[in-house]
Protein backbone atom coordinates (compact mmCIF):
# COMPACT_ATOMS: atom_id res chain seq x y z
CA UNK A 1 54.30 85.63 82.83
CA UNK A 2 54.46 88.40 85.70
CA UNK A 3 53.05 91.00 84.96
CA UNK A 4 53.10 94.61 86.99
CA UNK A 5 49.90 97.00 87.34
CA UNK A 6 51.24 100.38 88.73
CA UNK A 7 49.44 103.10 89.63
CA UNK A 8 50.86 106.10 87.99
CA UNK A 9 51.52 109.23 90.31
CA UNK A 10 48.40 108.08 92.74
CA UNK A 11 49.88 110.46 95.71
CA UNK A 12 49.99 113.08 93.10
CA UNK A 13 46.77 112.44 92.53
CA UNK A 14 45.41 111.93 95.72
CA UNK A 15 46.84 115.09 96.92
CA UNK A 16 45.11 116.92 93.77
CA UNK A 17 41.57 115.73 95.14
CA UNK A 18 42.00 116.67 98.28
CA UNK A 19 43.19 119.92 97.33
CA UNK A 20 40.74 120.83 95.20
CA UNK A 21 43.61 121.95 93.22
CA UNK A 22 42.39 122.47 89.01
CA UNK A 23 45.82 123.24 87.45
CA UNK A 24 47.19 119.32 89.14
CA UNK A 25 43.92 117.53 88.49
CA UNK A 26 44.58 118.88 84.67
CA UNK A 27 48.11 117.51 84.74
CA UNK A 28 46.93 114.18 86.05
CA UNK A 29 44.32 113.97 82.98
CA UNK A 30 47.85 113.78 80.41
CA UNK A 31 48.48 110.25 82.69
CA UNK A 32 52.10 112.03 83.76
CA UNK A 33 51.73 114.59 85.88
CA UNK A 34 55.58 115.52 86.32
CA UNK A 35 55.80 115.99 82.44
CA UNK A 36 52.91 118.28 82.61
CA UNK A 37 54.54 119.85 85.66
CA UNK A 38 57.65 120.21 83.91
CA UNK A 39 56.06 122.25 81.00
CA UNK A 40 54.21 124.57 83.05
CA UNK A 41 57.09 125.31 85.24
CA UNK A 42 59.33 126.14 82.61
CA UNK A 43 56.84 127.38 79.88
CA UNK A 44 56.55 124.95 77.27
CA UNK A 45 53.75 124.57 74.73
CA UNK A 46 53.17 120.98 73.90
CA UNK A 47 55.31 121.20 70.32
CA UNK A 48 58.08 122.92 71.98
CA UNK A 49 58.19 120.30 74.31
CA UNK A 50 57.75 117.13 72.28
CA UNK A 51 60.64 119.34 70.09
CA UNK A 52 62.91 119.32 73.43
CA UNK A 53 62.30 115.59 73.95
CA UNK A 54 63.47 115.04 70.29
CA UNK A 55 66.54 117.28 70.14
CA UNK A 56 67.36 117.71 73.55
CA UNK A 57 66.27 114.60 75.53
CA UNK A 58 68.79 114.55 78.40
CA UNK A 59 67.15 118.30 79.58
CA UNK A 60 64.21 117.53 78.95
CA UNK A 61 64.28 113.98 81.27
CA UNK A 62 66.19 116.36 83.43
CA UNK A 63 63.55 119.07 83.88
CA UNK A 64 60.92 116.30 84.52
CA UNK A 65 63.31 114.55 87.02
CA UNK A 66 63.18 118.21 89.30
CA UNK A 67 59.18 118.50 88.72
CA UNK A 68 59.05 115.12 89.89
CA UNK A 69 61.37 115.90 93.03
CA UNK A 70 59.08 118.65 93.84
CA UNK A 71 55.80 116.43 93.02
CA UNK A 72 56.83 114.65 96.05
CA UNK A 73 58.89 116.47 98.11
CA UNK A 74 56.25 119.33 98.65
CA UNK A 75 53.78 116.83 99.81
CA UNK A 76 55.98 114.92 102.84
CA UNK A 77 58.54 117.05 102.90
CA UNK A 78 59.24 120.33 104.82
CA UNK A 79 60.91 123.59 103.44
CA UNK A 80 63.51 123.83 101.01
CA UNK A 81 65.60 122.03 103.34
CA UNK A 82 64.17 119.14 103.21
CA UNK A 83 63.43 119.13 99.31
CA UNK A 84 67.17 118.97 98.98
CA UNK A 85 67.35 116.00 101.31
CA UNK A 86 64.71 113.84 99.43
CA UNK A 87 65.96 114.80 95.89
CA UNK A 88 69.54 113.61 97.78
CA UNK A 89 68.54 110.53 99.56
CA UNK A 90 65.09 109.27 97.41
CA UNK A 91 66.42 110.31 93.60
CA UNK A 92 69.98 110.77 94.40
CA UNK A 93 69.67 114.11 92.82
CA UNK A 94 71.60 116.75 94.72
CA UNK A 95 70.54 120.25 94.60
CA UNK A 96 71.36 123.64 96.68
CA UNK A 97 68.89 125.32 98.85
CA UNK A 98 68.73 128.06 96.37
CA UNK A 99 67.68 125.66 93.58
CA UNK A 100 64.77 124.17 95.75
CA UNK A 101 63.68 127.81 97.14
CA UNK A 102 63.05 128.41 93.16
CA UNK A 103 61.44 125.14 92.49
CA UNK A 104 59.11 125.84 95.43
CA UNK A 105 58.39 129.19 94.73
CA UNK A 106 57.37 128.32 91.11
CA UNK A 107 55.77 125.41 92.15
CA UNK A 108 53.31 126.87 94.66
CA UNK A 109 52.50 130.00 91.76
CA UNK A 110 51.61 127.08 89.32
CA UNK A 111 49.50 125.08 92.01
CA UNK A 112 48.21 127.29 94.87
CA UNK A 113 45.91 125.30 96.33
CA UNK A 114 48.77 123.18 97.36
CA UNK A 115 50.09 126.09 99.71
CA UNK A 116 46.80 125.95 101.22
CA UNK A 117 46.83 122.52 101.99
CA UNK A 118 50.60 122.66 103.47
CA UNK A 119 49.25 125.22 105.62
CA UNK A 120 46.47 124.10 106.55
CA UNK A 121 48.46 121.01 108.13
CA UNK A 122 50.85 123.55 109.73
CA UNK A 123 47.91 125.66 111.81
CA UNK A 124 46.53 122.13 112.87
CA UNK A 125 49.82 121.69 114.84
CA UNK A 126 48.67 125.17 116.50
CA UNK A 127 45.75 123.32 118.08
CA UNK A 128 46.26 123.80 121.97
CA UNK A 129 44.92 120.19 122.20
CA UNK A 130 47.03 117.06 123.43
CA UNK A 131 46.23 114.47 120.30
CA UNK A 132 45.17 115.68 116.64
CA UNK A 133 42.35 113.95 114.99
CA UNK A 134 43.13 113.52 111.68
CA UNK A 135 40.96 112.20 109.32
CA UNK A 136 41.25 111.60 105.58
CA UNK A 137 39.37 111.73 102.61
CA UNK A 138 37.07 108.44 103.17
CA UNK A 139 36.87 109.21 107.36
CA UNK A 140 39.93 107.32 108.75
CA UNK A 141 40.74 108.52 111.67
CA UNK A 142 44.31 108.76 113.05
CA UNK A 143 45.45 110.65 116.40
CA UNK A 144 48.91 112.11 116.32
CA UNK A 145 50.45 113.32 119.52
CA UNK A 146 53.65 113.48 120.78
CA UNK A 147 56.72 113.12 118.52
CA UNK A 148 54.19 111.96 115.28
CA UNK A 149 52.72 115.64 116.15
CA UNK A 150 54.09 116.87 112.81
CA UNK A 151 53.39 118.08 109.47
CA UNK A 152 54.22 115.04 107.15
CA UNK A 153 52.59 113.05 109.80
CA UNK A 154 49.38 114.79 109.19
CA UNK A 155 49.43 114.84 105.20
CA UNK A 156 50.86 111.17 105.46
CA UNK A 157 47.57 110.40 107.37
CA UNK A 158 45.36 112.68 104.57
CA UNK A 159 47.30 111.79 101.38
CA UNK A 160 49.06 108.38 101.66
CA UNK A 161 45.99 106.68 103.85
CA UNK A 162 43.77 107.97 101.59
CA UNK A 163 45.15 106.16 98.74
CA UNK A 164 45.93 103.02 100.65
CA UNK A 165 42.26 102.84 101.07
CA UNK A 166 41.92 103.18 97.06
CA UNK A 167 43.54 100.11 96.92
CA UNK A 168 41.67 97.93 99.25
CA UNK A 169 38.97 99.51 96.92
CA UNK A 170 40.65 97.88 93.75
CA UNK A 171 40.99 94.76 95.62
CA UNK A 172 37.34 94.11 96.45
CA UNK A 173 36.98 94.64 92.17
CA UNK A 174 39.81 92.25 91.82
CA UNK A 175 38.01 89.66 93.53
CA UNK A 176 34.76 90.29 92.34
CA UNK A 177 36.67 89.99 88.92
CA UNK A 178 37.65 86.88 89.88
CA UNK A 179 41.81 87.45 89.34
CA UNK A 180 42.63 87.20 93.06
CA UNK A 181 43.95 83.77 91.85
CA UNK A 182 46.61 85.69 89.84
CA UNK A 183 47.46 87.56 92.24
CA UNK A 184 51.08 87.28 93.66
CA UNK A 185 51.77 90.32 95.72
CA UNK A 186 51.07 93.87 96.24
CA UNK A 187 53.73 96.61 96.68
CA UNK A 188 52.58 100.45 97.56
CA UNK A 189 50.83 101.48 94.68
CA UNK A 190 51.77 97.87 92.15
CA UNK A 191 50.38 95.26 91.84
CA UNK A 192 52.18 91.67 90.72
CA UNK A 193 50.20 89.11 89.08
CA UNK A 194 50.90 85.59 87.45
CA UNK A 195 48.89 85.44 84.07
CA UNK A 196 49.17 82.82 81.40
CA UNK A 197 51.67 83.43 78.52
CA UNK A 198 49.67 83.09 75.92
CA UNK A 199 48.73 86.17 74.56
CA UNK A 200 44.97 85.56 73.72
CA UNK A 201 44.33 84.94 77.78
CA UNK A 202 46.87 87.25 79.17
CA UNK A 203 45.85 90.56 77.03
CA UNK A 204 41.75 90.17 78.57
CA UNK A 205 42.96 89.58 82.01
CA UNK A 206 45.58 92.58 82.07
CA UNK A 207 42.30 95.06 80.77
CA UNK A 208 40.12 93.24 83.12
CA UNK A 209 42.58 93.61 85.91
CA UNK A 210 43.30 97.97 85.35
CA UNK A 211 39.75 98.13 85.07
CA UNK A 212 39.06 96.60 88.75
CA UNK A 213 42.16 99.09 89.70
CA UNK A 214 40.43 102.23 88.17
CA UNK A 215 37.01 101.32 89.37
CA UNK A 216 38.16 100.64 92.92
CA UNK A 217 40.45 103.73 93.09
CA UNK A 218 37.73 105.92 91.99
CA UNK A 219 34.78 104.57 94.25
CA UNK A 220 37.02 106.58 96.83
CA UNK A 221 38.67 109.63 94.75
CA UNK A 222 35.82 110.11 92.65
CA UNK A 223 35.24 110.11 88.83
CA UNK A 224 38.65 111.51 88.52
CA UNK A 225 41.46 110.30 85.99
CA UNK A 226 42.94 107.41 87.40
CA UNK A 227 46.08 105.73 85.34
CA UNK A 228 47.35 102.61 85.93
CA UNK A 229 50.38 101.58 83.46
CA UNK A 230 50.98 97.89 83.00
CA UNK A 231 53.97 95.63 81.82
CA UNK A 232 55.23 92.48 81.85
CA UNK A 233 58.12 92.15 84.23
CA UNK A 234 59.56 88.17 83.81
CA UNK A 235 58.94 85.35 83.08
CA UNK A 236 59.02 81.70 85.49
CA UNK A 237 58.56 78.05 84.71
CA UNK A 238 57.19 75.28 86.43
């Protein structure tokens, strides 16, 4: 059987350690951040929420869907400009300008440490030096100069390298857990293994395998709550 160990939201997450942000790392604790995001946005107590979800469901996958657009698009993206372009060309979402100057205004109340960290990658680019030195969370170093001299650039470097290195983490525990011979490929944040069918082998090896992913992602984000959601995806024969 194939199954899939995904990261849930580890960018979001990431982004929430760096930032030191409190009101993101307490989203991240429910396991979906964008739901969470989605109620504070728009107000919701957990019961009216769940109540939305039962009587409404198409608003409320709707409302997650735009905290989700933002999620993302606030951390690589640029203005509201280009949080209309990713909801258009990454979710195929389309939006107006207006819409995404609300969604970032609200967003940015809700977490605003997040504003800091946006600016703090724009007054880098003041810097009167040729190359950047960027560095993330674990000390990778990256120089940007020239036409990667840019904003996304830099929180690419901070954010996405950061939890690239979270996985090289996980894969040390992998092997230490002895499942690298289950393992078929990695994509981004997933991880595809081949595990035995039977369901007395494959349930141990799925636990052992999220555990290695936790453990590993944590040695470089710290005791912070790491979610990794699992499923099986197909099945082959030999």
């Amino acid at each position: 059987i194939l199954a899939s160990l995904d990261y849930s939201a580890i960018e979001v997450l990431t982004a929430a350690v760096f930032a030191e942000e409190p009101n993101l790392l307490e989203a991240c604790k429910t396991g979906d951040p964008h739901r969470a995001t989605a109620m504070m946005v728009n107000n919701y107590t957990e019961k009216a929420w769940l109540k939305l979800e039962k009587t409404n469901p198409a608003k409320a996958k709707e409302l997650r869907q735009g905290a989700k657009i933002t999620n993302f698009g606030l951390l690589f993206g640029g203005g509201a400009d280009g949080l209309v372009a990713q909801a258009r060309d990454i979710f195929d979402v389309y939006i107006t300008v207006e819409q995404a100057q609300q969604m970032i205004a609200s967003y940015f109340k809700l977490y605003p440490k997040l504003r800091e960290t946006k600016n703090y990658a724009y007054n880098l680019l003041k810097s009167p030096e040729p190359r950047l030195d960027i560095r993330n969370l674990v000390g990778f170093r990256r120089y940007l100069e020239g036409q990667n001299r840019k904003p996304t650039s830099i929180l690419n470097t901070i954010i996405q390298s950061t939890a690239g290195h979270g996985m090289k983490s996980s894969f040390r525990h992998l092997m230490e857990a002895g499942l690298l011979p289950y393992l078929c490929v990695q994509v981004h944040d997933e991880v595809i293994f081949e595990f035995p069918e039977d369901p007395a082998v494959y349930k141990p090896l799925v636990a052992k395998a999220k555990r290695a992913m936790v453990t590993g992602m944590q040695e470089v984000l710290g005791k912070v709550p790491v979610n990794v959601d699992d499923k099986a995806v197909g099945y082959y024969w030999m």
